[in-house]
Protein backbone atom coordinates (compact mmCIF):
# COMPACT_ATOMS: atom_id res chain seq x y z
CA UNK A 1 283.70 -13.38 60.00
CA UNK A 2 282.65 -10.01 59.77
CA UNK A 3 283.87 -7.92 56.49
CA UNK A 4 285.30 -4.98 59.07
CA UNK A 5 287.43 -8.14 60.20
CA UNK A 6 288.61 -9.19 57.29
CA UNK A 7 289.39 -5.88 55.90
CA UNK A 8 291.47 -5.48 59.15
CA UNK A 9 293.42 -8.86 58.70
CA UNK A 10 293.66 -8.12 54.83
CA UNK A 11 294.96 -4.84 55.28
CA UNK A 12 298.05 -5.78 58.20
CA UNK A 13 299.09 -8.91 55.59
CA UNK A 14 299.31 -6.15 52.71
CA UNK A 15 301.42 -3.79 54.89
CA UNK A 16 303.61 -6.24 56.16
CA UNK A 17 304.29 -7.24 52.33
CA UNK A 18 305.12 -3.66 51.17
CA UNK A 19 308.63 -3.69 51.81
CA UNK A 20 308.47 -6.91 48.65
CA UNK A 21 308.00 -3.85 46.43
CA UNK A 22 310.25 -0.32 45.38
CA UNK A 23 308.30 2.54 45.47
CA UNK A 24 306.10 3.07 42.54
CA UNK A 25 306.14 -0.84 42.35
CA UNK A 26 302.96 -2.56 41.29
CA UNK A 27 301.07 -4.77 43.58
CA UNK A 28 298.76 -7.81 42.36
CA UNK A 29 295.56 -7.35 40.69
CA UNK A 30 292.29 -7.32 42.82
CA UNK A 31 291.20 -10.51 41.14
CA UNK A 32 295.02 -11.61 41.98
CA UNK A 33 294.53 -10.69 46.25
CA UNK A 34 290.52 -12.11 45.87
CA UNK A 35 291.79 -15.92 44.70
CA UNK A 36 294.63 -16.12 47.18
CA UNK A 37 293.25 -14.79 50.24
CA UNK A 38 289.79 -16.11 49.36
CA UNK A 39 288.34 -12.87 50.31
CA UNK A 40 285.49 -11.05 48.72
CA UNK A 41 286.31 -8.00 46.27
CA UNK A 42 284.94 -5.76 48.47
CA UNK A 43 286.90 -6.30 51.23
CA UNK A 44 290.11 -6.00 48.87
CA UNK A 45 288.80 -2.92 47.61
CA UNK A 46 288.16 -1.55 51.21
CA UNK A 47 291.95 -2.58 52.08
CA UNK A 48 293.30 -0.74 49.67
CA UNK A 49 291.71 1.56 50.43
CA UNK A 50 292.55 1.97 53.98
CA UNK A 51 296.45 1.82 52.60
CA UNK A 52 295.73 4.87 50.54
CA UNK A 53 294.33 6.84 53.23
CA UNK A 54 297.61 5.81 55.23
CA UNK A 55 299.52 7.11 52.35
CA UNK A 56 301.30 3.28 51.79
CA UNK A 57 299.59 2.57 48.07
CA UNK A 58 298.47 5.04 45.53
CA UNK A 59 295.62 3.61 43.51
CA UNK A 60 295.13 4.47 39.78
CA UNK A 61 292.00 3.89 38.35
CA UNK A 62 292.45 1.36 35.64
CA UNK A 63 295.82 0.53 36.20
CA UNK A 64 296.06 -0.50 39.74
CA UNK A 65 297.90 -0.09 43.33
CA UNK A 66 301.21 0.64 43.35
CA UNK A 67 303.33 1.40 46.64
CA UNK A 68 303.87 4.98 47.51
CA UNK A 69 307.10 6.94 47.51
CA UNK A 70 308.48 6.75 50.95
CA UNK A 71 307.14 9.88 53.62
CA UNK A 72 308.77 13.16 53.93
CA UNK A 73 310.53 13.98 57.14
CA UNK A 74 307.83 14.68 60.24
CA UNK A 75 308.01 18.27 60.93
CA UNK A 76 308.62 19.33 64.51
CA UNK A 77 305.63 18.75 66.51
CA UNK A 78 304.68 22.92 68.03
CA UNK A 79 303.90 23.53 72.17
CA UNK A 80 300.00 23.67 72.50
CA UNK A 81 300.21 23.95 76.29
CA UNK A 82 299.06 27.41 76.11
CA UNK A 83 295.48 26.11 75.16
CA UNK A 84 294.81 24.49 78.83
CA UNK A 85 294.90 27.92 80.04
CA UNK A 86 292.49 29.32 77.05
CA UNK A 87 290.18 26.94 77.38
CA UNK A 88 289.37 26.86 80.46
CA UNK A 89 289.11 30.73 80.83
CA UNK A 90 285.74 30.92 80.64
CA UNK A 91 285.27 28.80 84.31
CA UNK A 92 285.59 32.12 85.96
CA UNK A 93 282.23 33.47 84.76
CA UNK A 94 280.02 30.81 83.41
CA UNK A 95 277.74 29.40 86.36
CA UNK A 96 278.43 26.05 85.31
CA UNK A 97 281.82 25.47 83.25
CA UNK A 98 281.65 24.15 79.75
CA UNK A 99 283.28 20.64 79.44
CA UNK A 100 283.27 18.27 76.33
CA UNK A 101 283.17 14.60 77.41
CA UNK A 102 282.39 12.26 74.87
CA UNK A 103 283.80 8.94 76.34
CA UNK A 104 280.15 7.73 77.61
CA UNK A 105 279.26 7.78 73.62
CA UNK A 106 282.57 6.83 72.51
CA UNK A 107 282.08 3.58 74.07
CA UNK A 108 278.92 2.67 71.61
CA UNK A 109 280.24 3.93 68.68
CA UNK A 110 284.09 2.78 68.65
CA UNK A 111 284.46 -0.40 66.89
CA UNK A 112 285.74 -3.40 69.07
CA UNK A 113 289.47 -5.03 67.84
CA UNK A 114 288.73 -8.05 65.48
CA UNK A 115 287.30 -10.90 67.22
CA UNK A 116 285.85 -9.58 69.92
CA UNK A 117 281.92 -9.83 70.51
CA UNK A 118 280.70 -6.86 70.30
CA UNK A 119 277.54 -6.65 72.67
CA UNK A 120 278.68 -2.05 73.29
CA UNK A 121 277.38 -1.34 69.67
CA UNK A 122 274.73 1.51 69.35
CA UNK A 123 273.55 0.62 65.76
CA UNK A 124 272.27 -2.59 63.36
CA UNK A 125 274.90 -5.28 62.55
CA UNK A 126 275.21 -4.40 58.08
CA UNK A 127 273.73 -7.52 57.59
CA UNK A 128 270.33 -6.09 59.60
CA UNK A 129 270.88 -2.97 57.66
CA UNK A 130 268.76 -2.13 54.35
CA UNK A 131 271.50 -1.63 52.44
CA UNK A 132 270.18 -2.33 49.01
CA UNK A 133 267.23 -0.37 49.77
CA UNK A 134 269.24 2.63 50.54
CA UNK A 135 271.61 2.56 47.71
CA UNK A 136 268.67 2.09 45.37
CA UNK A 137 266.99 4.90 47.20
CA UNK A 138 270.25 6.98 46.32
CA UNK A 139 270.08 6.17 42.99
CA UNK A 140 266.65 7.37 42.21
CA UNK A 141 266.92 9.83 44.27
CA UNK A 142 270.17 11.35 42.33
CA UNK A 143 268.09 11.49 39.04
CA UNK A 144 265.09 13.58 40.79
CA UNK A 145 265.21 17.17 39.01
CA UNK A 146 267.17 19.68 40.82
CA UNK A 147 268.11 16.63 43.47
CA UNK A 148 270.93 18.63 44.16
CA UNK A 149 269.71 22.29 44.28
CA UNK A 150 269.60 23.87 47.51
CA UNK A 151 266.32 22.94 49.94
CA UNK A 152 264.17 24.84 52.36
CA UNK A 153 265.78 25.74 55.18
CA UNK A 154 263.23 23.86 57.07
CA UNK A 155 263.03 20.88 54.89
CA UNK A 156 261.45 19.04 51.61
CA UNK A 157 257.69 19.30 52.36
CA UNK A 158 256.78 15.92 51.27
CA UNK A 159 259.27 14.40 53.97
CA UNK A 160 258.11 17.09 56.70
CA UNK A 161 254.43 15.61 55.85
CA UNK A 162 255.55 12.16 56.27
CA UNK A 163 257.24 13.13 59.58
CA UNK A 164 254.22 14.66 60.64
CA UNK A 165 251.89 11.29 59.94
CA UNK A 166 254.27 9.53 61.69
CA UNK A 167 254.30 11.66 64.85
CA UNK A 168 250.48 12.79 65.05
CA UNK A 169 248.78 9.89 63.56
CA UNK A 170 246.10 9.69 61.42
CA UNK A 171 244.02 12.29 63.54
CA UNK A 172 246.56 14.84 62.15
CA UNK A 173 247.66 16.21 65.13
CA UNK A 174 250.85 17.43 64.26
CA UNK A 175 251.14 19.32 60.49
CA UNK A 176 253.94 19.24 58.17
CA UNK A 177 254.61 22.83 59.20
CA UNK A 178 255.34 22.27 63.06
CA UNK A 179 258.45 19.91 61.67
CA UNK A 180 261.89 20.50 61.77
CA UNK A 181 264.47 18.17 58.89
CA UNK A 182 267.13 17.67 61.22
CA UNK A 183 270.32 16.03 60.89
CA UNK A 184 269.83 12.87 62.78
CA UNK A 185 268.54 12.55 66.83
CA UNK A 186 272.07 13.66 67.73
CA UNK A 187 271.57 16.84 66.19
CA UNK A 188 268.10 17.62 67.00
CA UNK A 189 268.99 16.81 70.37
CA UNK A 190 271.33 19.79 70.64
CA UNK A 191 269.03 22.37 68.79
CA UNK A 192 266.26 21.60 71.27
CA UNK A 193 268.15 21.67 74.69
CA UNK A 194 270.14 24.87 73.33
CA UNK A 195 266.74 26.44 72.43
CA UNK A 196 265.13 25.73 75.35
CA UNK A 197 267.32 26.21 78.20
CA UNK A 198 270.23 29.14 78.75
CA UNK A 199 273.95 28.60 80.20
CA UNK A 200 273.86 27.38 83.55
CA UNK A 201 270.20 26.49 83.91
CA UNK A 202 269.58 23.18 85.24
CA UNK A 203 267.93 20.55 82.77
CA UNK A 204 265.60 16.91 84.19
CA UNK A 205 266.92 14.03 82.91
CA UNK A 206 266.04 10.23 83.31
CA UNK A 207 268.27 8.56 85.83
CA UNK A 208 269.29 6.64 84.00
CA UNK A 209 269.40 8.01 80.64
CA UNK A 210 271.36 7.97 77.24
CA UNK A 211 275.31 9.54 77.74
CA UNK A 212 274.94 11.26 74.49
CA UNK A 213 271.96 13.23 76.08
CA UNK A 214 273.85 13.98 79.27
CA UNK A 215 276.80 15.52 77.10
CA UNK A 216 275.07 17.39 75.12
CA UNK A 217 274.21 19.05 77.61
CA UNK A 218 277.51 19.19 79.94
CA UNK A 219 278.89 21.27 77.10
CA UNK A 220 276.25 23.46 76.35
CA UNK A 221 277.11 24.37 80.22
CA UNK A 222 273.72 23.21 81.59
CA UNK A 223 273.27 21.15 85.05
CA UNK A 224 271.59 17.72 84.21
CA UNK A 225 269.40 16.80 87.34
CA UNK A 226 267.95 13.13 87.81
CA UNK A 227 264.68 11.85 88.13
CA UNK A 228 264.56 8.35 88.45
CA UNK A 229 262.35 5.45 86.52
CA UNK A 230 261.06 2.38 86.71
CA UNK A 231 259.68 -0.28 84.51
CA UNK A 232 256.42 2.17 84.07
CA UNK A 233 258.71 5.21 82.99
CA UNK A 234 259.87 8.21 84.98
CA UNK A 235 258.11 8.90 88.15
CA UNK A 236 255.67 11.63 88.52
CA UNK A 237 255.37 12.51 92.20
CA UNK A 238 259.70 12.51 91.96
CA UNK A 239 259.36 14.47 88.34
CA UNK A 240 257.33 17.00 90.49
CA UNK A 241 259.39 17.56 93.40
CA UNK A 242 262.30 17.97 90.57
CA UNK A 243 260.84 20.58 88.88
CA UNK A 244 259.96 22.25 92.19
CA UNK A 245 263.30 22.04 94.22
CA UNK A 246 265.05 23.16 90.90
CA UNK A 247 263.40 25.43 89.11
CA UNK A 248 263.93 23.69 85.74
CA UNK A 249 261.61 24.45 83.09
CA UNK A 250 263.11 21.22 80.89
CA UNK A 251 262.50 17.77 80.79
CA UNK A 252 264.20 15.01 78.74
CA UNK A 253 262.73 11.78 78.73
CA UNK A 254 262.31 8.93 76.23
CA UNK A 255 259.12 7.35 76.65
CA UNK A 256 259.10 4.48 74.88
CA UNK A 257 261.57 1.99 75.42
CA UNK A 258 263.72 3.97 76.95
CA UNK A 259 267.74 3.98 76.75
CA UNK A 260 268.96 1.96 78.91
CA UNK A 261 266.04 0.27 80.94
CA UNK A 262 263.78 -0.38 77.97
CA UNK A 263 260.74 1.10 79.97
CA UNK A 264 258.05 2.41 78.41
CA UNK A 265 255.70 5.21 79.93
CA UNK A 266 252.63 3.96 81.33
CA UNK A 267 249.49 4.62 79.96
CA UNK A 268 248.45 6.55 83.40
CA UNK A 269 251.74 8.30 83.51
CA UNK A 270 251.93 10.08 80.08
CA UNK A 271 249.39 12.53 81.22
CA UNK A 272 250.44 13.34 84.52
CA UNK A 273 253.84 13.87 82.97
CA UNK A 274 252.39 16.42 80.49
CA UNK A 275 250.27 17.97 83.36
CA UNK A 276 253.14 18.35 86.24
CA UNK A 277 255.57 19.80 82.84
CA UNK A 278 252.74 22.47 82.08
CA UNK A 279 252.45 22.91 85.53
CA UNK A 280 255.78 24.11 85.82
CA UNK A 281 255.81 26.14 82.74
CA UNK A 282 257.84 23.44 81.57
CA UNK A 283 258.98 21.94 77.75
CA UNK A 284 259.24 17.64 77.50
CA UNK A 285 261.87 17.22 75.35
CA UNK A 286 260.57 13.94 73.98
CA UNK A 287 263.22 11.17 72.02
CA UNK A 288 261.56 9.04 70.02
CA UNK A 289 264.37 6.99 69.31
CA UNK A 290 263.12 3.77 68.26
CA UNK A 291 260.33 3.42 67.57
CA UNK A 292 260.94 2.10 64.71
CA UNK A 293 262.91 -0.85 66.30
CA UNK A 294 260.25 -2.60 68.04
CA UNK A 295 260.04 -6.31 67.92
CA UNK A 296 257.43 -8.68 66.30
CA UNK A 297 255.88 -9.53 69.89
CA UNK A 298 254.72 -5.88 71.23
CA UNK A 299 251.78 -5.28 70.17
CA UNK A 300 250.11 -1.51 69.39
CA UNK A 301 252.88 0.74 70.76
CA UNK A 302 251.54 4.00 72.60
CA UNK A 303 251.50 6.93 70.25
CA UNK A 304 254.11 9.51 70.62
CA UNK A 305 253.08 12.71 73.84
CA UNK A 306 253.16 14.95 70.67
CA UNK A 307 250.46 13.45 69.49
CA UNK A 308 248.36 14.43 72.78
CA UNK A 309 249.84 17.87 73.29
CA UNK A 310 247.79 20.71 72.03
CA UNK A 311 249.64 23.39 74.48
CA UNK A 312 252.86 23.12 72.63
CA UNK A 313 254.63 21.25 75.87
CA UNK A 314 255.91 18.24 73.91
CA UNK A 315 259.50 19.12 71.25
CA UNK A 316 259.33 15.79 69.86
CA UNK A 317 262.51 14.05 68.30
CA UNK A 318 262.54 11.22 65.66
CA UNK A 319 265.23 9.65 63.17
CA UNK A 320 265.57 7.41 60.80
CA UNK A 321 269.27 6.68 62.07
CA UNK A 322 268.75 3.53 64.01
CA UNK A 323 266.06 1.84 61.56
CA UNK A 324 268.95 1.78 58.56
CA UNK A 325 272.78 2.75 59.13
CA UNK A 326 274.61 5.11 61.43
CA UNK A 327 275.23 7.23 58.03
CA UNK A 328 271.77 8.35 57.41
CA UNK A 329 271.54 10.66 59.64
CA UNK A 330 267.91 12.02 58.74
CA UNK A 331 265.53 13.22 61.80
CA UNK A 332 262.85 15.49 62.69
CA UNK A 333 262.22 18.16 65.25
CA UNK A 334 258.27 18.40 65.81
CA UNK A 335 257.24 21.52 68.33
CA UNK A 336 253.94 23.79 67.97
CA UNK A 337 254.45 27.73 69.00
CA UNK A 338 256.41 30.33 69.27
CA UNK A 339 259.30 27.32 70.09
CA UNK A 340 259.49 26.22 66.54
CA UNK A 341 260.69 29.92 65.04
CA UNK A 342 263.57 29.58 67.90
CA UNK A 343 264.34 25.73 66.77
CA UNK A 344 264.90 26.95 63.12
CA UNK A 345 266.71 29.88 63.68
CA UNK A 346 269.66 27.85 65.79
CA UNK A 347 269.54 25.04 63.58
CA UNK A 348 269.95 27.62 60.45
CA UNK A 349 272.71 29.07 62.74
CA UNK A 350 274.41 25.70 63.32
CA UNK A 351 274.48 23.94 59.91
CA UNK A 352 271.96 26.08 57.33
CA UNK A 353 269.97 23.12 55.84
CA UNK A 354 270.10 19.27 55.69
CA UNK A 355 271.57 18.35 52.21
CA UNK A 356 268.89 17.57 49.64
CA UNK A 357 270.20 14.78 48.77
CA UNK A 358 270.32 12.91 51.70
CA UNK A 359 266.73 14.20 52.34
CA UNK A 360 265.81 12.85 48.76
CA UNK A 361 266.66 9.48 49.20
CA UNK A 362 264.83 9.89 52.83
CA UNK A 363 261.79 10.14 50.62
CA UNK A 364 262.71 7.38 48.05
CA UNK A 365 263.61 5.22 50.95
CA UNK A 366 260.09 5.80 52.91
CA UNK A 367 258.35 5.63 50.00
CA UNK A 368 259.66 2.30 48.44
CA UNK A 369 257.77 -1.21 48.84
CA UNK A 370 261.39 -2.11 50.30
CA UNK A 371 260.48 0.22 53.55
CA UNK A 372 258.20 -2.27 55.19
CA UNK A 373 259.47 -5.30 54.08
CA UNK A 374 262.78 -4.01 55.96
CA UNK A 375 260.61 -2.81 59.11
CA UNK A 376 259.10 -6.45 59.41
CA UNK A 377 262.19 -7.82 58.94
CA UNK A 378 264.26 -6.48 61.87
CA UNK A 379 261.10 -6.74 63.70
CA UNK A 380 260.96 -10.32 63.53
CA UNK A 381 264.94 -10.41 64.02
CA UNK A 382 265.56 -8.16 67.06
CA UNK A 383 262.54 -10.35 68.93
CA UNK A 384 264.54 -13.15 67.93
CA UNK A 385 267.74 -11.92 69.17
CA UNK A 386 266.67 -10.42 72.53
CA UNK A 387 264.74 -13.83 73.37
CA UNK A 388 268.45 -15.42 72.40
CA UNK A 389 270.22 -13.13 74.88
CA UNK A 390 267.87 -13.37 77.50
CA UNK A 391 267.69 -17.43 77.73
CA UNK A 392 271.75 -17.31 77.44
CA UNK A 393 271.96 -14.79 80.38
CA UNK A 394 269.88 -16.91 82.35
CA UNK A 395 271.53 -19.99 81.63
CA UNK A 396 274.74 -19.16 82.43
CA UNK A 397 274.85 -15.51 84.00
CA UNK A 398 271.89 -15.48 86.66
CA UNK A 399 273.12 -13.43 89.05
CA UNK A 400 273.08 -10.59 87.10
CA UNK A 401 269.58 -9.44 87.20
CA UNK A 402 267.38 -8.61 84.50
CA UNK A 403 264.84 -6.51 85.97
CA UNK A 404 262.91 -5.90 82.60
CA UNK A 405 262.72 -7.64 79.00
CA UNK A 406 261.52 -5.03 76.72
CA UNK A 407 259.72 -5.51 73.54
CA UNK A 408 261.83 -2.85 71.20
CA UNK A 409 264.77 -1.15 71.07
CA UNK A 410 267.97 -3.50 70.68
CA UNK A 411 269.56 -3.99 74.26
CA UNK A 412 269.10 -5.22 77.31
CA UNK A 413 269.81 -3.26 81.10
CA UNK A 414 271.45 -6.15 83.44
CA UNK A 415 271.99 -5.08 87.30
CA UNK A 416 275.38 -6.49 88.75
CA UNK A 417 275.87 -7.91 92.18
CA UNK A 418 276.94 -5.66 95.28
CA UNK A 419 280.34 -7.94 94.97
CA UNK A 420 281.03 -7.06 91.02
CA UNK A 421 282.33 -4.06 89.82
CA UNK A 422 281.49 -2.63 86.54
CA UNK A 423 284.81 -1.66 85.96
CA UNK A 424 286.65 -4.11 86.75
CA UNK A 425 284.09 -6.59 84.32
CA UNK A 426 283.71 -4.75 81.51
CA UNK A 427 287.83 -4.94 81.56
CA UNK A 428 287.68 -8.08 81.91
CA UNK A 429 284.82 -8.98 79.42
CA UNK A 430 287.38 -7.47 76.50
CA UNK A 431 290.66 -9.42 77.56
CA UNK A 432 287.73 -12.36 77.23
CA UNK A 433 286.91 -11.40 73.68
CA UNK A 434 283.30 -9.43 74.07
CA UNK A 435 282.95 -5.45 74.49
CA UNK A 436 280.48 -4.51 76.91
CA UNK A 437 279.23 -1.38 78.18
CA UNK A 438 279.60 -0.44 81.47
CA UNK A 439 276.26 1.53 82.93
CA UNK A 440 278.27 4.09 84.99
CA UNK A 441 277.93 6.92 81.80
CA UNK A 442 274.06 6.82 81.89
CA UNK A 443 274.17 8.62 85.52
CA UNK A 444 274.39 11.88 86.18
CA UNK A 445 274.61 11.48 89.70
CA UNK A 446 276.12 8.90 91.74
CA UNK A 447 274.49 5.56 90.78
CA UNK A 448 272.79 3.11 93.51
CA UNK A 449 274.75 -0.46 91.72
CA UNK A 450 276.29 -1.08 89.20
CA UNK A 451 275.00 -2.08 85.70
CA UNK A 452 275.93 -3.30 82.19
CA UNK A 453 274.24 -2.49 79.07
CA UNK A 454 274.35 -5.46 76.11
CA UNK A 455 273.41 -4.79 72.89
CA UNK A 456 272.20 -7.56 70.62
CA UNK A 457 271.89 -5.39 67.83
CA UNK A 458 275.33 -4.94 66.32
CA UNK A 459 276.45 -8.81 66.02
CA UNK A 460 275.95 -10.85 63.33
CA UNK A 461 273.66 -13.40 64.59
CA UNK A 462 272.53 -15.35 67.51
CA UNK A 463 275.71 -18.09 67.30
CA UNK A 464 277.58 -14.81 68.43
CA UNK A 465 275.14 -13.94 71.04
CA UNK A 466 275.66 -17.35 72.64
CA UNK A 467 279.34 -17.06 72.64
CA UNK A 468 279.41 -13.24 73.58
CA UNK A 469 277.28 -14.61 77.00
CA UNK A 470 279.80 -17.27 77.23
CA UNK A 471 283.08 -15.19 77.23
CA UNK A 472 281.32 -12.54 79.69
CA UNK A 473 280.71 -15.76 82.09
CA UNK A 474 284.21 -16.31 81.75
CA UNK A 475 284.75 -12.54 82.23
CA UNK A 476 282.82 -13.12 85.40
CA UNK A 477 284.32 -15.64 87.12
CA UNK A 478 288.04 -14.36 86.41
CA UNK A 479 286.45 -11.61 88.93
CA UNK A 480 284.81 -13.32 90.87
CA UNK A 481 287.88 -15.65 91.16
CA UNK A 482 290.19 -12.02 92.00
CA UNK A 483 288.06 -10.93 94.77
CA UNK A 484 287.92 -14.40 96.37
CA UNK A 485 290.61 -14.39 99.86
């Protein structure tokens, strides 16, 4: 069962025995709640927990939990109606109204109810995560003189150089000094599209491409316009007429196993991309998201178009978010040119510096033996998983077609039948038992079918996979079975 599970179950038996106690009343021991649920201490440490926060139990170090004295009287909840009319004030002048719409992310990150496959995750399952290595990594990284002074604004220097290696290669095409620390992809993401791209101009975007991307820039009040891919990556002669019929001097594009499709550019595509962007006096906003996250079977994986970009066309993104735990949010911005004094100043603006220590145990992390033993690991695991997905969608789901396998990343881009929509499966993959995620969000414009995106990546093994594919069949036919005269 997975511990979020059992914390969940723990948690509603605890609550439901509250009322056995007055308030201020003692309840068992830790040791007392591990024997007789025959649950780990952790996960009756993390319930507790959770009862705290709720304000049920007050915990004492050293003594205990004890139930909490009962609530004081809700106050009378205000009239906040006035703020539809602020908030939307500003649609009278800006070219292209600000809105905030975060429900094609919130679909990766929430957390499925307990016991339900969750194939809509955006991250590694714990047990995939290095978790050891990263509290370890803390640890030394806590005792480091100064560890918790204030850094440069742009960054340690010893993790800016290892950036830099990692994006330029061992030519040493990119230098410590044309990188950015950044506070995850997320974050870079939103430096680089507000530094590069005013209100109301119109941005290129992969169609499809990552939701997170697409609301980034919806509320920065810029007009995402598609340019669609195929298994070799976005297409140049449609990238062209893009930039031509709209004037954009942006590109976002993920070139290497891209989010959702999994393509990676071509070799004969990643210069003509470059060339058509400088052509345009253009900036490729490249997101290097996984790169880390590529599976045992792929062989040498292209370097990054930062590598090959000595005009300063390529702002290159990278984190170490995906490779370890949704909570380390450490990236990199890479750019060359008068750019990079613009990407510092906003991100300076926005949030001042990265904390040091985070950035410290970046370096401890990086730098440990335990950093490629963990790389090889979910390398050999994610191959392993996607080759488990793929044989159970073919077994019993082959009408949903898999145009593309890829060999990294940690999902899988399926392409429903004219007859099945999205909507009404990915509703009824939940009342099933497995969260899906419906493709609809990774559009900006109207999409030509309808898709689902399956993540093999945030389960806990491929006994789930099996049984996720099996409740989506289910899912499927219950459908099916509606649409049927």
């Amino acid at each position: 069962m997975h511990e979020r599970s059992s914390v969940d179950e723990l948690a509603d038996l605890l609550r439901r025995e509250l009322n056995r106690y007055s308030p201020g009343g003692k309840l068992p021991s830790s040791r007392a709640l591990v024997e007789r649920f025959r649950v780990s201490p952790v996960t009756v440490s993390r319930a507790l927990a959770r009862l705290a926060a709720e304000g049920l139990v007050v915990t004492r170090p050293g003594a205990g939990a004890f139930r909490a004295a009962p609530h004081a009287p809700t106050a009378p909840a205000g009239d906040t109606s006035w703020q539809e009319v602020a908030l939307s004030a500003d649609g009278a002048t800006d070219l292209v109204p600000r809105s905030v719409d975060a429900s094609g992310v919130l679909v990766s990150l929430a957390a499925p109810p307990p016991g339900v496959t969750e194939f809509n995750g955006g991250y590694l399952h714990p047990s995939l995560q290095p978790e050891r290595a990263l509290a370890a990594a803390l640890a030394r990284a806590g005792r480091r003189p100064g560890a918790w002074g204030r850094p440069p604004m742009e960054g340690l220097p010893e993790l800016r150089e290892w950036f830099a290696r990692g994006i330029g290669g061992p030519g040493g095409t990119v230098t410590a000094a044309e990188v950015l620390i950044t506070a995850g992809g997320q974050s870079a993401l939103t430096t680089a599209l507000r530094a590069l791209a005013p209100p109301g101009a119109p941005v290129l975007v992969e169609s499809p491409t990552y939701p997170g991307m697409l609301a980034i820039a919806r509320s920065s009040g810029l007009r995402p316009v598609p340019v669609p891919v195929d298994a070799d990556g976005v297409r140049p002669a449609l990238l062209a007429d893009a930039f031509r019929a709209s004037g954009a001097r942006v590109l976002v594009c993920q070139p290497l196993f891209q989010n959702p499709t999994g393509a990676v550019l071509s070799t004969a595509r990643r210069a003509e991309v470059l060339r058509i962007a400088r052509a345009a006096g253009a900036f490729v906003v490249e997101d290097d998201f996984v790169r880390r996250l590529v599976h045992e079977d792929a062989g040498p994986l292209p370097p990054p178009l930062a590598a090959d970009d000595p005009d300063g066309v390529v702002v290159h993104v990278s984190s170490l978010t995906k490779a370890t735990s949704p909570s380390f949010r450490v990236g990199a911005l890479a750019a060359r040119g008068p750019v990079l004094s613009r990407l510092r100043a906003i991100q300076v603006v926005d949030s001042f510096f990265v904390p040091r220590p985070l950035q410290e145990t970046a370096l401890e992390l990086v730098g440990s033996p335990a950093w490629p033993r963990h790389l090889r690991t979910i390398s050999a695991e994610l191959r392993t998983r996607r080759e488990t997905m793929t044989a159970a969608l073919r077994l019993h789901l082959p009408e949903l077609a898999l145009p593309h396998v890829p060999a990294g990343g940690y999902h899988l881009w399926l392409r429903l039948p004219e007859d099945t929509g999205e909507a009404a499966l990915s509703a009824a993959a939940l009342r099933a038992g497995v969260a899906v995620t419906p493709g609809r969000p990774y559009f900006s414009a109207e999409p030509p079918a309808g898709h689902l995106r399956l993540s093999f990546a945030a389960v806990a093994g491929t006994g789930e996979i099996g049984e996720g594919v099996r409740r989506l069949r289910a899912a499927r036919d219950e459908v099916a079975g509606r649409a049927a005269p």
